[in-house]
PDB file of N, CA and C in Angstrom:
ATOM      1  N   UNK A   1     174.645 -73.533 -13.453  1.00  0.00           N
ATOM      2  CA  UNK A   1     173.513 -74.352 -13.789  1.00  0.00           C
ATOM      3  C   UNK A   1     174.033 -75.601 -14.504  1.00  0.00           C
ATOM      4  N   UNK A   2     173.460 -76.612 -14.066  1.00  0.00           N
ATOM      5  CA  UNK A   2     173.959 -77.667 -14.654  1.00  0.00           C
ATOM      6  C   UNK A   2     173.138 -79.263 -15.115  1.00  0.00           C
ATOM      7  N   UNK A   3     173.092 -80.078 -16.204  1.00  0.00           N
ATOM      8  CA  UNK A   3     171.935 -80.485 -16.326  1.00  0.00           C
ATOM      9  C   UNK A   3     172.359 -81.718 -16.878  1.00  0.00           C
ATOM     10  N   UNK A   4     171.983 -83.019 -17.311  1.00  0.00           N
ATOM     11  CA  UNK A   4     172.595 -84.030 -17.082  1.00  0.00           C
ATOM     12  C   UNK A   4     172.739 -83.901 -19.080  1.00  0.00           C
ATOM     13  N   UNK A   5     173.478 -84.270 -19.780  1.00  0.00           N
ATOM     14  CA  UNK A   5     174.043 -83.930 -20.942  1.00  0.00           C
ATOM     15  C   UNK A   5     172.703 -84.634 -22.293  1.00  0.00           C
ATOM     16  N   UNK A   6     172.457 -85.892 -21.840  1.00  0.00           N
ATOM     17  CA  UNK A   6     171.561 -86.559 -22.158  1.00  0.00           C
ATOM     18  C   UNK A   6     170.029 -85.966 -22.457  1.00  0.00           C
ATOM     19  N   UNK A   7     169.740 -85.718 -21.148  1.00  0.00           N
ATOM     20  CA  UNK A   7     168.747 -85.399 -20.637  1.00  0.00           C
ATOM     21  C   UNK A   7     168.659 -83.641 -21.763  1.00  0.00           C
ATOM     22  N   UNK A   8     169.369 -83.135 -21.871  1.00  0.00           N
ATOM     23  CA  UNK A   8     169.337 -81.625 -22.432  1.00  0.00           C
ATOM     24  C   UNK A   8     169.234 -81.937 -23.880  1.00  0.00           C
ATOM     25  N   UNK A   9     169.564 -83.107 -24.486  1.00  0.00           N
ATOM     26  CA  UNK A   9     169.989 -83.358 -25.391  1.00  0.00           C
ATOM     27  C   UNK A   9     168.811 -83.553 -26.215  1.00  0.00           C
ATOM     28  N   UNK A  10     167.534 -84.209 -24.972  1.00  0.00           N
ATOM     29  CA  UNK A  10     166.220 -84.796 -25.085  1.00  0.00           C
ATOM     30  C   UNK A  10     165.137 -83.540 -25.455  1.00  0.00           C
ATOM     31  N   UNK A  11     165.536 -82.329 -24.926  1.00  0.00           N
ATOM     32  CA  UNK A  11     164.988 -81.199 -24.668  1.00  0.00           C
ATOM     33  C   UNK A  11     164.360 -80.611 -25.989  1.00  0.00           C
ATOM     34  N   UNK A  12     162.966 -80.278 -25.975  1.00  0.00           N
ATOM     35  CA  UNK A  12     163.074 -79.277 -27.362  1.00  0.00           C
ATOM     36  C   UNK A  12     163.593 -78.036 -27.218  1.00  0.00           C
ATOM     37  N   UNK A  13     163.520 -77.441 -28.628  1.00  0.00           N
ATOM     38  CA  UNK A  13     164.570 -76.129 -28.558  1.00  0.00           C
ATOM     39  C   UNK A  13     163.834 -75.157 -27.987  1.00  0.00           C
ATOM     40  N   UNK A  14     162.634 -74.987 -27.768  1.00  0.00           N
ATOM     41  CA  UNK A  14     162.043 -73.950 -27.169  1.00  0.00           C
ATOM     42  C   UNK A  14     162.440 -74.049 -25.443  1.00  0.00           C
ATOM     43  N   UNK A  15     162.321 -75.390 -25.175  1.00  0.00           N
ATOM     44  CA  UNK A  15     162.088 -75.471 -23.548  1.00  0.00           C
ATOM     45  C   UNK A  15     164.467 -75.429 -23.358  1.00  0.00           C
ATOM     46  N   UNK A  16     164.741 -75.669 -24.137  1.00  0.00           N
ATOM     47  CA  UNK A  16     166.121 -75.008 -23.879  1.00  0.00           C
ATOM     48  C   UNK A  16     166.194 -73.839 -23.955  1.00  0.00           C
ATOM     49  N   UNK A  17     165.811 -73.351 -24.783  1.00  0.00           N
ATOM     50  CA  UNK A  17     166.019 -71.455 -24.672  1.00  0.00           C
ATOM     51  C   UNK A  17     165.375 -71.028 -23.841  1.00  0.00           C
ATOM     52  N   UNK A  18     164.342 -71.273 -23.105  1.00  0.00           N
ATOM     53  CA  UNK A  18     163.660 -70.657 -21.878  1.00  0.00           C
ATOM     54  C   UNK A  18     164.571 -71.267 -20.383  1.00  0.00           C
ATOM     55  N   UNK A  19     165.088 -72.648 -20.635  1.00  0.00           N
ATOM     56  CA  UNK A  19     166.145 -73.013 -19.602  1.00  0.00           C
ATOM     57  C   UNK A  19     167.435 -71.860 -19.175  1.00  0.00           C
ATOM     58  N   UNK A  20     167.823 -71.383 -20.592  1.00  0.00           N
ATOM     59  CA  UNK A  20     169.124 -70.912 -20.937  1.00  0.00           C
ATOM     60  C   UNK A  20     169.023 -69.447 -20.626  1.00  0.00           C
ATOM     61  N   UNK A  21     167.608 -68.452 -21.136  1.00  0.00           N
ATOM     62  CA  UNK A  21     167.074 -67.343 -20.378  1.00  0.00           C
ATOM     63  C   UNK A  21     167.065 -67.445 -19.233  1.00  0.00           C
ATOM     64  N   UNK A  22     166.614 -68.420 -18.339  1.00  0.00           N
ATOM     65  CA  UNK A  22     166.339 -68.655 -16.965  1.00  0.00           C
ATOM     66  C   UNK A  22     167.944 -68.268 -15.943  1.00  0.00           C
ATOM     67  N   UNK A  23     168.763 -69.385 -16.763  1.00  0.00           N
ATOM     68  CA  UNK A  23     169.724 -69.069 -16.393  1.00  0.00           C
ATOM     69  C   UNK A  23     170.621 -68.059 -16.282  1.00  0.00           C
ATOM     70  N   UNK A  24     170.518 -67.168 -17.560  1.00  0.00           N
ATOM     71  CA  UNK A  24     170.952 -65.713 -17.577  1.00  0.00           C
ATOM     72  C   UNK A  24     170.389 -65.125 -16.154  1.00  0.00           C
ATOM     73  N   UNK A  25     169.192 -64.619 -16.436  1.00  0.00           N
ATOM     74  CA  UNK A  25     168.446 -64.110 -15.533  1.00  0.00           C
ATOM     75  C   UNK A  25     169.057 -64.516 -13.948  1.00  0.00           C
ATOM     76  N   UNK A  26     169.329 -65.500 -13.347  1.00  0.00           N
ATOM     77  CA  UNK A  26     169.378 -66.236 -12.367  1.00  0.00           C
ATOM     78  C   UNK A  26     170.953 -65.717 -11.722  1.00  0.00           C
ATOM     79  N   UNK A  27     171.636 -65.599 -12.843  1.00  0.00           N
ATOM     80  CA  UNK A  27     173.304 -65.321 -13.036  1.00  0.00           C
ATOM     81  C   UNK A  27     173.264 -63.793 -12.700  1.00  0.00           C
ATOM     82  N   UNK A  28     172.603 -63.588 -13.029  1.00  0.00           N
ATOM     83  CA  UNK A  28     172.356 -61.581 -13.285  1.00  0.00           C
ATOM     84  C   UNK A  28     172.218 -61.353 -11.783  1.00  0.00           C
ATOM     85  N   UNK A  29     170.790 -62.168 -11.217  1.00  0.00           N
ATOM     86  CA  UNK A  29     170.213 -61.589 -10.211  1.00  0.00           C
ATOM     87  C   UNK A  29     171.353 -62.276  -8.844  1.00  0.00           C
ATOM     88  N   UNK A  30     171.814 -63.366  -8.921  1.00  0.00           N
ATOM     89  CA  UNK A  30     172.568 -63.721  -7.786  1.00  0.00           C
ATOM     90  C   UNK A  30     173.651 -63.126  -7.978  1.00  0.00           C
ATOM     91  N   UNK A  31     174.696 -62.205  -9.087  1.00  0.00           N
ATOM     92  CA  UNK A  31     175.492 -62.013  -8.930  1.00  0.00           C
ATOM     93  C   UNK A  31     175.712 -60.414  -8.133  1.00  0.00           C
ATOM     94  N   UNK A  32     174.745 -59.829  -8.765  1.00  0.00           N
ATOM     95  CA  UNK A  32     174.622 -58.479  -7.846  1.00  0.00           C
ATOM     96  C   UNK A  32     174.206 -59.137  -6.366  1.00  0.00           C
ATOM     97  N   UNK A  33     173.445 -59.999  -5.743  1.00  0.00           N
ATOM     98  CA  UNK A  33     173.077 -60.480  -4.420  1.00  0.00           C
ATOM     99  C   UNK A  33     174.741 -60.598  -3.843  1.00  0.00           C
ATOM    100  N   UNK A  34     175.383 -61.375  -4.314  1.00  0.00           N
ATOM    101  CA  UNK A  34     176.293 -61.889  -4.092  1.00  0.00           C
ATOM    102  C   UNK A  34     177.671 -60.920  -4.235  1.00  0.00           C
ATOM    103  N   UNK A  35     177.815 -59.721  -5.311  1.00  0.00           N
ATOM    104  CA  UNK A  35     178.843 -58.824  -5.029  1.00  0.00           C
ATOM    105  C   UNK A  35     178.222 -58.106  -3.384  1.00  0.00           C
ATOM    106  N   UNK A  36     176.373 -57.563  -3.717  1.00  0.00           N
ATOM    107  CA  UNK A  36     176.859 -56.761  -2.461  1.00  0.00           C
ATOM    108  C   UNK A  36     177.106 -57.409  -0.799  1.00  0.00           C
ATOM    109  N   UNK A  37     176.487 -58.773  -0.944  1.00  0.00           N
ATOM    110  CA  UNK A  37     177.291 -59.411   0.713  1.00  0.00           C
ATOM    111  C   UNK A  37     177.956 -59.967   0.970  1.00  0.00           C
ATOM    112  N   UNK A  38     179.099 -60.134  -0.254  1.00  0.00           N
ATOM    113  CA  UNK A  38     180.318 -59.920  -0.518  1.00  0.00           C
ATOM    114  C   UNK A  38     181.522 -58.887   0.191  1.00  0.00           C
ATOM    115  N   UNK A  39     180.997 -57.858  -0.407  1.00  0.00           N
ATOM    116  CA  UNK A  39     181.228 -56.304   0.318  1.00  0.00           C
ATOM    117  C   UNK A  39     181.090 -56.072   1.518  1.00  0.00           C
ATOM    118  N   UNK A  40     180.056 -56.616   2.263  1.00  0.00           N
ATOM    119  CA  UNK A  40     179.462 -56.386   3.268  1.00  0.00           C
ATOM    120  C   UNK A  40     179.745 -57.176   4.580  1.00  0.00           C
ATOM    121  N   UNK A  41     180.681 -58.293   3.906  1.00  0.00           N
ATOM    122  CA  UNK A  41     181.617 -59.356   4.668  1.00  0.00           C
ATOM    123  C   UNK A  41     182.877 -58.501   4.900  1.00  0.00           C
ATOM    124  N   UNK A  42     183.197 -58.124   3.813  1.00  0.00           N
ATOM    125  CA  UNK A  42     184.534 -57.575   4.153  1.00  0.00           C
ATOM    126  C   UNK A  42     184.758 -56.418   4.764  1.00  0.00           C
ATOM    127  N   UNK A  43     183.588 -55.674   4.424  1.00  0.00           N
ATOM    128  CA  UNK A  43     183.722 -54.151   5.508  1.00  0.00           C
ATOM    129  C   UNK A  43     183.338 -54.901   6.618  1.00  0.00           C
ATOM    130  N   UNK A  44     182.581 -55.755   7.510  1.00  0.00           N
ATOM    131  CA  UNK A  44     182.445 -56.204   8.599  1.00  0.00           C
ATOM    132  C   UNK A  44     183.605 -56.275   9.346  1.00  0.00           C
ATOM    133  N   UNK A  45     184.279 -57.514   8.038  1.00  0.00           N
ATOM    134  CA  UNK A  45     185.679 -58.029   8.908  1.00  0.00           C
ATOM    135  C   UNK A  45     186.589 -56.632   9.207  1.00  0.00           C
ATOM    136  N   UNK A  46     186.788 -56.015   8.381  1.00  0.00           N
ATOM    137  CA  UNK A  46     187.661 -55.020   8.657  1.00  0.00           C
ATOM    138  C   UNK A  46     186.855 -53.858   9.843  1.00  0.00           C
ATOM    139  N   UNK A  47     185.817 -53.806   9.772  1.00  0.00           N
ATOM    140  CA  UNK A  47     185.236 -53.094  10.929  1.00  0.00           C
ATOM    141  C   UNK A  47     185.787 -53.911  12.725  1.00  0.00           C
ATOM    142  N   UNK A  48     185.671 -55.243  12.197  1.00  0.00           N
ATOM    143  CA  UNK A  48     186.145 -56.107  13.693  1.00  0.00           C
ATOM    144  C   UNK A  48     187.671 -56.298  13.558  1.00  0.00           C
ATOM    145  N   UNK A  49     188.246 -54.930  13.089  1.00  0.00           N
ATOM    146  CA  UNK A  49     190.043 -55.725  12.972  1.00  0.00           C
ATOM    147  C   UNK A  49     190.767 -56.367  11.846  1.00  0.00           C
ATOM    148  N   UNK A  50     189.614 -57.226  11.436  1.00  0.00           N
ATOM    149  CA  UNK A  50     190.378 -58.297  10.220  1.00  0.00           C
ATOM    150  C   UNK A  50     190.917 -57.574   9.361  1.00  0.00           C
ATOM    151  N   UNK A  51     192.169 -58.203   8.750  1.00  0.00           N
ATOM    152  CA  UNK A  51     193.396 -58.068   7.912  1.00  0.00           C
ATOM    153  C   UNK A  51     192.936 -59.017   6.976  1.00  0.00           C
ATOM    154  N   UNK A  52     192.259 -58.328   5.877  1.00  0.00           N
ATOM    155  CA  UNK A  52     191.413 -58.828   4.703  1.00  0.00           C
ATOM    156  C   UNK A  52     192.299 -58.676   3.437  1.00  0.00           C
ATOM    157  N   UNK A  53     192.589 -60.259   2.824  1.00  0.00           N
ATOM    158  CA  UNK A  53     193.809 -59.855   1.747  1.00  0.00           C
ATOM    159  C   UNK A  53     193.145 -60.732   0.889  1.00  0.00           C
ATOM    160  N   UNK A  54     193.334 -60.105  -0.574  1.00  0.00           N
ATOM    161  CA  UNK A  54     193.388 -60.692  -2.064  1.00  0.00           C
ATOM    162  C   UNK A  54     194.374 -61.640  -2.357  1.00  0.00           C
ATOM    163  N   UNK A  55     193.610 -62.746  -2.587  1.00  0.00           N
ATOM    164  CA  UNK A  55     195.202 -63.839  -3.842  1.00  0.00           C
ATOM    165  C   UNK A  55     195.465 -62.759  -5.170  1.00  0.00           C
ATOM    166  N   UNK A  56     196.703 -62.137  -5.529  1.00  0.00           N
ATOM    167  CA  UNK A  56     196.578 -61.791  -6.304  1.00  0.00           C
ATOM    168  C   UNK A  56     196.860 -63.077  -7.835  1.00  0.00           C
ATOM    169  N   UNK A  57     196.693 -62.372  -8.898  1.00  0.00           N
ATOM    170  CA  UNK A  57     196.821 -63.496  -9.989  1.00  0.00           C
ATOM    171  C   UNK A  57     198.028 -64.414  -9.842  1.00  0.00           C
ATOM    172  N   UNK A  58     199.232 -63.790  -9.688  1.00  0.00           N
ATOM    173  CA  UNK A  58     200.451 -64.384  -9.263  1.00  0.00           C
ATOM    174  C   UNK A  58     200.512 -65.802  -8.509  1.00  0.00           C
ATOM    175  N   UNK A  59     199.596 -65.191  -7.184  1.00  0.00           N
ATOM    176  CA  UNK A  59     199.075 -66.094  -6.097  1.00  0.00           C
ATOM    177  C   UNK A  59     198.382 -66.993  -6.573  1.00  0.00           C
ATOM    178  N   UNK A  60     197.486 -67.177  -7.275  1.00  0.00           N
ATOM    179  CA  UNK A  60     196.758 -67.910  -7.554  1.00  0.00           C
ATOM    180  C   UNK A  60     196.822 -68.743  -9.017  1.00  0.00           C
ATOM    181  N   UNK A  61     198.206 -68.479  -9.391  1.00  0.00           N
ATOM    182  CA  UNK A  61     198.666 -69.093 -10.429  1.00  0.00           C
ATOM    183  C   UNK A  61     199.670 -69.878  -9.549  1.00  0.00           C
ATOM    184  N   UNK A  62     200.520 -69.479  -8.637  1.00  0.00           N
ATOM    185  CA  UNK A  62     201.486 -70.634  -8.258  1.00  0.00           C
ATOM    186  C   UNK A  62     200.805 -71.466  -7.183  1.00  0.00           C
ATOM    187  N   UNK A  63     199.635 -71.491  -6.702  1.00  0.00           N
ATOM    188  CA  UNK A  63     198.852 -72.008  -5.635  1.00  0.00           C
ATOM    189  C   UNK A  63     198.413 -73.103  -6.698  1.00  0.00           C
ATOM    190  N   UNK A  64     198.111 -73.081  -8.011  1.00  0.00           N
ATOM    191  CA  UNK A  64     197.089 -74.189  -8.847  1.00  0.00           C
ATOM    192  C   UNK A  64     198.452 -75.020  -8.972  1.00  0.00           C
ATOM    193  N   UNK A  65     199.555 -74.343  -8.979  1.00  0.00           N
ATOM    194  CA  UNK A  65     200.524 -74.875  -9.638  1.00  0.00           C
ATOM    195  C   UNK A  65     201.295 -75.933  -8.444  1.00  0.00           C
ATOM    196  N   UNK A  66     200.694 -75.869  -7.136  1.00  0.00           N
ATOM    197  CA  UNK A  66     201.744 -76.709  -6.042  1.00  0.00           C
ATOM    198  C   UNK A  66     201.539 -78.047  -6.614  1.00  0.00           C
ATOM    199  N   UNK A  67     202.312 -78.772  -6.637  1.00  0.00           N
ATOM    200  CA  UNK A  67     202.351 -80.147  -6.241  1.00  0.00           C
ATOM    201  C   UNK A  67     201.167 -81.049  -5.770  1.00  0.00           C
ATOM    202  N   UNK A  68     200.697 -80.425  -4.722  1.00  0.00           N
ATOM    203  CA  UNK A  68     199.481 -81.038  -3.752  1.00  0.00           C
ATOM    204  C   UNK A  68     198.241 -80.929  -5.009  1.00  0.00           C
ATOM    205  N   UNK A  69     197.825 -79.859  -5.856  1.00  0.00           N
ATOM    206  CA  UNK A  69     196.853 -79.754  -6.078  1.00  0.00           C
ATOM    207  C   UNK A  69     196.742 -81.076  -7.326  1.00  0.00           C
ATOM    208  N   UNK A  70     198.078 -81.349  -8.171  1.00  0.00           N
ATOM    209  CA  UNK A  70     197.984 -82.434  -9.203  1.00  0.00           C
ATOM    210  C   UNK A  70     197.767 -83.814  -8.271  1.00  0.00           C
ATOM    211  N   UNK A  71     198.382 -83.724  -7.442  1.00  0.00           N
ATOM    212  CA  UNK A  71     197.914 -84.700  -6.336  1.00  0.00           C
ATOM    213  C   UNK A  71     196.380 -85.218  -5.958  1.00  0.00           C
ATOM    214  N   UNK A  72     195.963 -84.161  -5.780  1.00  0.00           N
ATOM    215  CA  UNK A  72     194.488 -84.656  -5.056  1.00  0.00           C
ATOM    216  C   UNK A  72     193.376 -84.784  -6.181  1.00  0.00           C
ATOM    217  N   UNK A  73     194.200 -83.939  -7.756  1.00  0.00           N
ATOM    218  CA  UNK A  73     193.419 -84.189  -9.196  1.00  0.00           C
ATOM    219  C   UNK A  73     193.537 -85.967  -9.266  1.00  0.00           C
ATOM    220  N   UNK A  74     194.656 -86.101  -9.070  1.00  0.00           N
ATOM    221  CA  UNK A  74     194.677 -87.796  -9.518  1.00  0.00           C
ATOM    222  C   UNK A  74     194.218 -88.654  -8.505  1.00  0.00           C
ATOM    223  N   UNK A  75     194.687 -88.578  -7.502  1.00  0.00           N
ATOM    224  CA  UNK A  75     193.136 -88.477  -6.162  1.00  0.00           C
ATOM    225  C   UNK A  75     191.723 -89.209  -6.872  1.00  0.00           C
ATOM    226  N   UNK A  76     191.369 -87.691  -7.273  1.00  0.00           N
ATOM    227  CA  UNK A  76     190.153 -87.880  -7.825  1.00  0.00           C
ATOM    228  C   UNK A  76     189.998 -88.395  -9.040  1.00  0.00           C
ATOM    229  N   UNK A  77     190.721 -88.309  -9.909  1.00  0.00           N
ATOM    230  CA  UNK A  77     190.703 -89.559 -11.058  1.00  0.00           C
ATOM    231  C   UNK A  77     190.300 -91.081 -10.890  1.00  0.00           C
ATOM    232  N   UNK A  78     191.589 -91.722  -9.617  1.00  0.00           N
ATOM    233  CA  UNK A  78     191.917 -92.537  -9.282  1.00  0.00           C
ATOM    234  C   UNK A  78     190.563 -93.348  -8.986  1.00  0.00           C
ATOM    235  N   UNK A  79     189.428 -92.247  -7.932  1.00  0.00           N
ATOM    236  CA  UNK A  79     188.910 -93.028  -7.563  1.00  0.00           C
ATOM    237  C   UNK A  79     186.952 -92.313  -8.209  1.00  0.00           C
ATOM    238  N   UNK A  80     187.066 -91.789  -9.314  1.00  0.00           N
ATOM    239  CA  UNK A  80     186.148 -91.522 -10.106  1.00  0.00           C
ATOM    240  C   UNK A  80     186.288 -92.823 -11.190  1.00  0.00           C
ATOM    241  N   UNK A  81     187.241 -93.415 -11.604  1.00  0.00           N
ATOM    242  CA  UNK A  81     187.278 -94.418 -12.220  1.00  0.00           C
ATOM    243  C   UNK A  81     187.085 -95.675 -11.377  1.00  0.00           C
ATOM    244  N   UNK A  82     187.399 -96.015 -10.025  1.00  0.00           N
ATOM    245  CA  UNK A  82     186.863 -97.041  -9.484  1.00  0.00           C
ATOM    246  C   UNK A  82     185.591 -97.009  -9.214  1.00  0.00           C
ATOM    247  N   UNK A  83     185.088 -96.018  -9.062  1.00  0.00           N
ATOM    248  CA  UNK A  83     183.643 -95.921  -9.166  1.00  0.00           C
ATOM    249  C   UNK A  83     182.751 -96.041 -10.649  1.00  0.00           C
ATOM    250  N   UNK A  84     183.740 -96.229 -11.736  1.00  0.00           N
ATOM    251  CA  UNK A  84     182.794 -96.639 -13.174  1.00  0.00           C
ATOM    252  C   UNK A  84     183.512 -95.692 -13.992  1.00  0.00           C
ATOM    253  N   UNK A  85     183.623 -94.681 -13.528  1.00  0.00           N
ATOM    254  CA  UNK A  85     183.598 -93.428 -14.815  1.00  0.00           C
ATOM    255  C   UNK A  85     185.050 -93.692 -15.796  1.00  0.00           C
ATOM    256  N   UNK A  86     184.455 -94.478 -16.426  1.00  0.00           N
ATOM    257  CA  UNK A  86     185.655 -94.458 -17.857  1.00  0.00           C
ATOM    258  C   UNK A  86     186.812 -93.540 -18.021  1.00  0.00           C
ATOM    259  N   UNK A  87     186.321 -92.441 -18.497  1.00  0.00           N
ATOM    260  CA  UNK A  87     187.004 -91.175 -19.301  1.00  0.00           C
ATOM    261  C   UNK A  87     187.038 -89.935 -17.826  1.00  0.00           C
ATOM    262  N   UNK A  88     187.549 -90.571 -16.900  1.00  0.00           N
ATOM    263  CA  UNK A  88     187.640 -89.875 -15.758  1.00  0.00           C
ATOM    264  C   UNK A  88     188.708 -88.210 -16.185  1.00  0.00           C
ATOM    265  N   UNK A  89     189.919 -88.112 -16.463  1.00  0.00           N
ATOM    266  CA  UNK A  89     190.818 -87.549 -17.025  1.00  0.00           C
ATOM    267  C   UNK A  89     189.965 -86.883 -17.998  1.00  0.00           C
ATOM    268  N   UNK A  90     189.336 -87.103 -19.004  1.00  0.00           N
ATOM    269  CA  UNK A  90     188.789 -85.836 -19.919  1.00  0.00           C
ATOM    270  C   UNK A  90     187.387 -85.065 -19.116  1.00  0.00           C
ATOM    271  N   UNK A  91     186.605 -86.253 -17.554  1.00  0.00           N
ATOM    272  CA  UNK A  91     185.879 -84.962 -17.339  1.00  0.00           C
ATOM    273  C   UNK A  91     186.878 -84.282 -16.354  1.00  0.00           C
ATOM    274  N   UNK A  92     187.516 -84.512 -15.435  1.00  0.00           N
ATOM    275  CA  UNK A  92     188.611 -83.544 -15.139  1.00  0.00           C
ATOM    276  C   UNK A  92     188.601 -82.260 -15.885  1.00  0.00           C
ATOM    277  N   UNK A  93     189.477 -82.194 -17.249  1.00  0.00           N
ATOM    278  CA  UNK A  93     189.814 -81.334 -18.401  1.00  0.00           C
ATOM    279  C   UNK A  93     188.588 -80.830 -18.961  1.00  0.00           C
ATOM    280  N   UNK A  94     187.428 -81.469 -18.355  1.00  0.00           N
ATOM    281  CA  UNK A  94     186.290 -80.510 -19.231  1.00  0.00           C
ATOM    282  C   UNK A  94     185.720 -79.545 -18.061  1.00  0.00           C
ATOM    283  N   UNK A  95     185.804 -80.112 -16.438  1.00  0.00           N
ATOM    284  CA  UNK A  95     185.349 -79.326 -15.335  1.00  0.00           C
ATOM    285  C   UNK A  95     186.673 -78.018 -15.183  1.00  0.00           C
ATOM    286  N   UNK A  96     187.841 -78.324 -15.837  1.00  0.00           N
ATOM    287  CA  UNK A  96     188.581 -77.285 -15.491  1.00  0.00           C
ATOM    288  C   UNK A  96     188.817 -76.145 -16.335  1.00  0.00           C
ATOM    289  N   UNK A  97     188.217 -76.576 -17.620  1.00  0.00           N
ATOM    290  CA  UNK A  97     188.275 -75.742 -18.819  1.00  0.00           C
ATOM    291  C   UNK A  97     186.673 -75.226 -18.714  1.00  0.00           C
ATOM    292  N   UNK A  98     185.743 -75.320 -17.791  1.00  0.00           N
ATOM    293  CA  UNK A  98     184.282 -74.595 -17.313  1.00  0.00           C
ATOM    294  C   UNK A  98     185.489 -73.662 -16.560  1.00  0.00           C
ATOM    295  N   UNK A  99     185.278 -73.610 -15.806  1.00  0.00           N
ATOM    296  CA  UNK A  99     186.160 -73.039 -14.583  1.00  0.00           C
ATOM    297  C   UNK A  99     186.748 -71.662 -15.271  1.00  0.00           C
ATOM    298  N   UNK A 100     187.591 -72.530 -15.977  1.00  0.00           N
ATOM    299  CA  UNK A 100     188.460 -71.228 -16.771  1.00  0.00           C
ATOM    300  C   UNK A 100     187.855 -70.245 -17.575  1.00  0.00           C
ATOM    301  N   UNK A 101     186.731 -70.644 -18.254  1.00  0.00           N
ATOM    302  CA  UNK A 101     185.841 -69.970 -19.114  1.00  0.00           C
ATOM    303  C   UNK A 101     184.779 -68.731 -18.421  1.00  0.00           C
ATOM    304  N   UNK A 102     184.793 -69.456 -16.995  1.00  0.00           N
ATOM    305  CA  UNK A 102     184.097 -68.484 -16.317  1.00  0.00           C
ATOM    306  C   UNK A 102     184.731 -67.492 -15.137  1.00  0.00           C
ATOM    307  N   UNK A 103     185.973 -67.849 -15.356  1.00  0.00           N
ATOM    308  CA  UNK A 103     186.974 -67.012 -14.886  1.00  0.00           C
ATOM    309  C   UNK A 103     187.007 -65.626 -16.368  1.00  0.00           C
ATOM    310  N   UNK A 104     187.393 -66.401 -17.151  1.00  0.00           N
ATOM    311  CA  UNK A 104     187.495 -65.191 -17.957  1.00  0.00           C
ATOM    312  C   UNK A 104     186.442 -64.692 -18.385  1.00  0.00           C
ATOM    313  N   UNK A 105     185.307 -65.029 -18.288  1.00  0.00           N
ATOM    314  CA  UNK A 105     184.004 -64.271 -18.501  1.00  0.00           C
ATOM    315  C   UNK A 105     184.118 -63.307 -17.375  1.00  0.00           C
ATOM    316  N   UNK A 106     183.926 -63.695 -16.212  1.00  0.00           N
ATOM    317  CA  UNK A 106     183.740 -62.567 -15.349  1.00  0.00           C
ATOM    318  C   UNK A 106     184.658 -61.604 -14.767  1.00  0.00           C
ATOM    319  N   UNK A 107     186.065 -61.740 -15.708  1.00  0.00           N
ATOM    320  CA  UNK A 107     186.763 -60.641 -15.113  1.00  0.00           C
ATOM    321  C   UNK A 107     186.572 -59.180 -15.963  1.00  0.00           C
TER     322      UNK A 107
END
């Protein structure tokens, strides 16, 4: 869920805490939607043959870590700042430190 920083900022505290319930709620209900046809992808694939494999953590620590991916970050720096955005580099570091937070929430 995501909401323009300003704009939330404008919010009274009641109509944020009913935003912020909403969102729980919303998180709850799509995530069970979403483990079971999840599941239901992968017993498919493997019902039709497919060779269904996990990144393990390993994997997915030296995959963030190639070359290409700091690449296409500055990529997007490059041209988030020609488009206006000042402090391009700290929202970078603030979209990747969400990321991470909800990595470790949901493991």
């Amino acid at each position: 869920m995501t909401i323009n920083s300003r704009k939330w900022k404008s919010l009274p505290d009641d109509v944020k805490a009913g935003i912020k319930k909403a969102a729980e709620v919303a998180r709850a209900k799509f995530s069970k939607i979403y483990s079971s046809w999840f599941d239901k992808i992968v017993k498919d694939q493997e019902k039709m043959g497919c060779l269904v494999t996990f990144a393990s953590p390993e994997d997915i620590k030296t995959w963030v870590s190639l070359p290409q991916v700091q690449e296409i970050e500055q990529q997007w720096v490059k041209e988030a700042k020609a488009l206006g955005i000042k402090d391009a580099n700290a929202v970078l570091e603030k979209v990747k430190n969400i990321v991470a937070q909800g990595i470790a929430r949901d493991k």
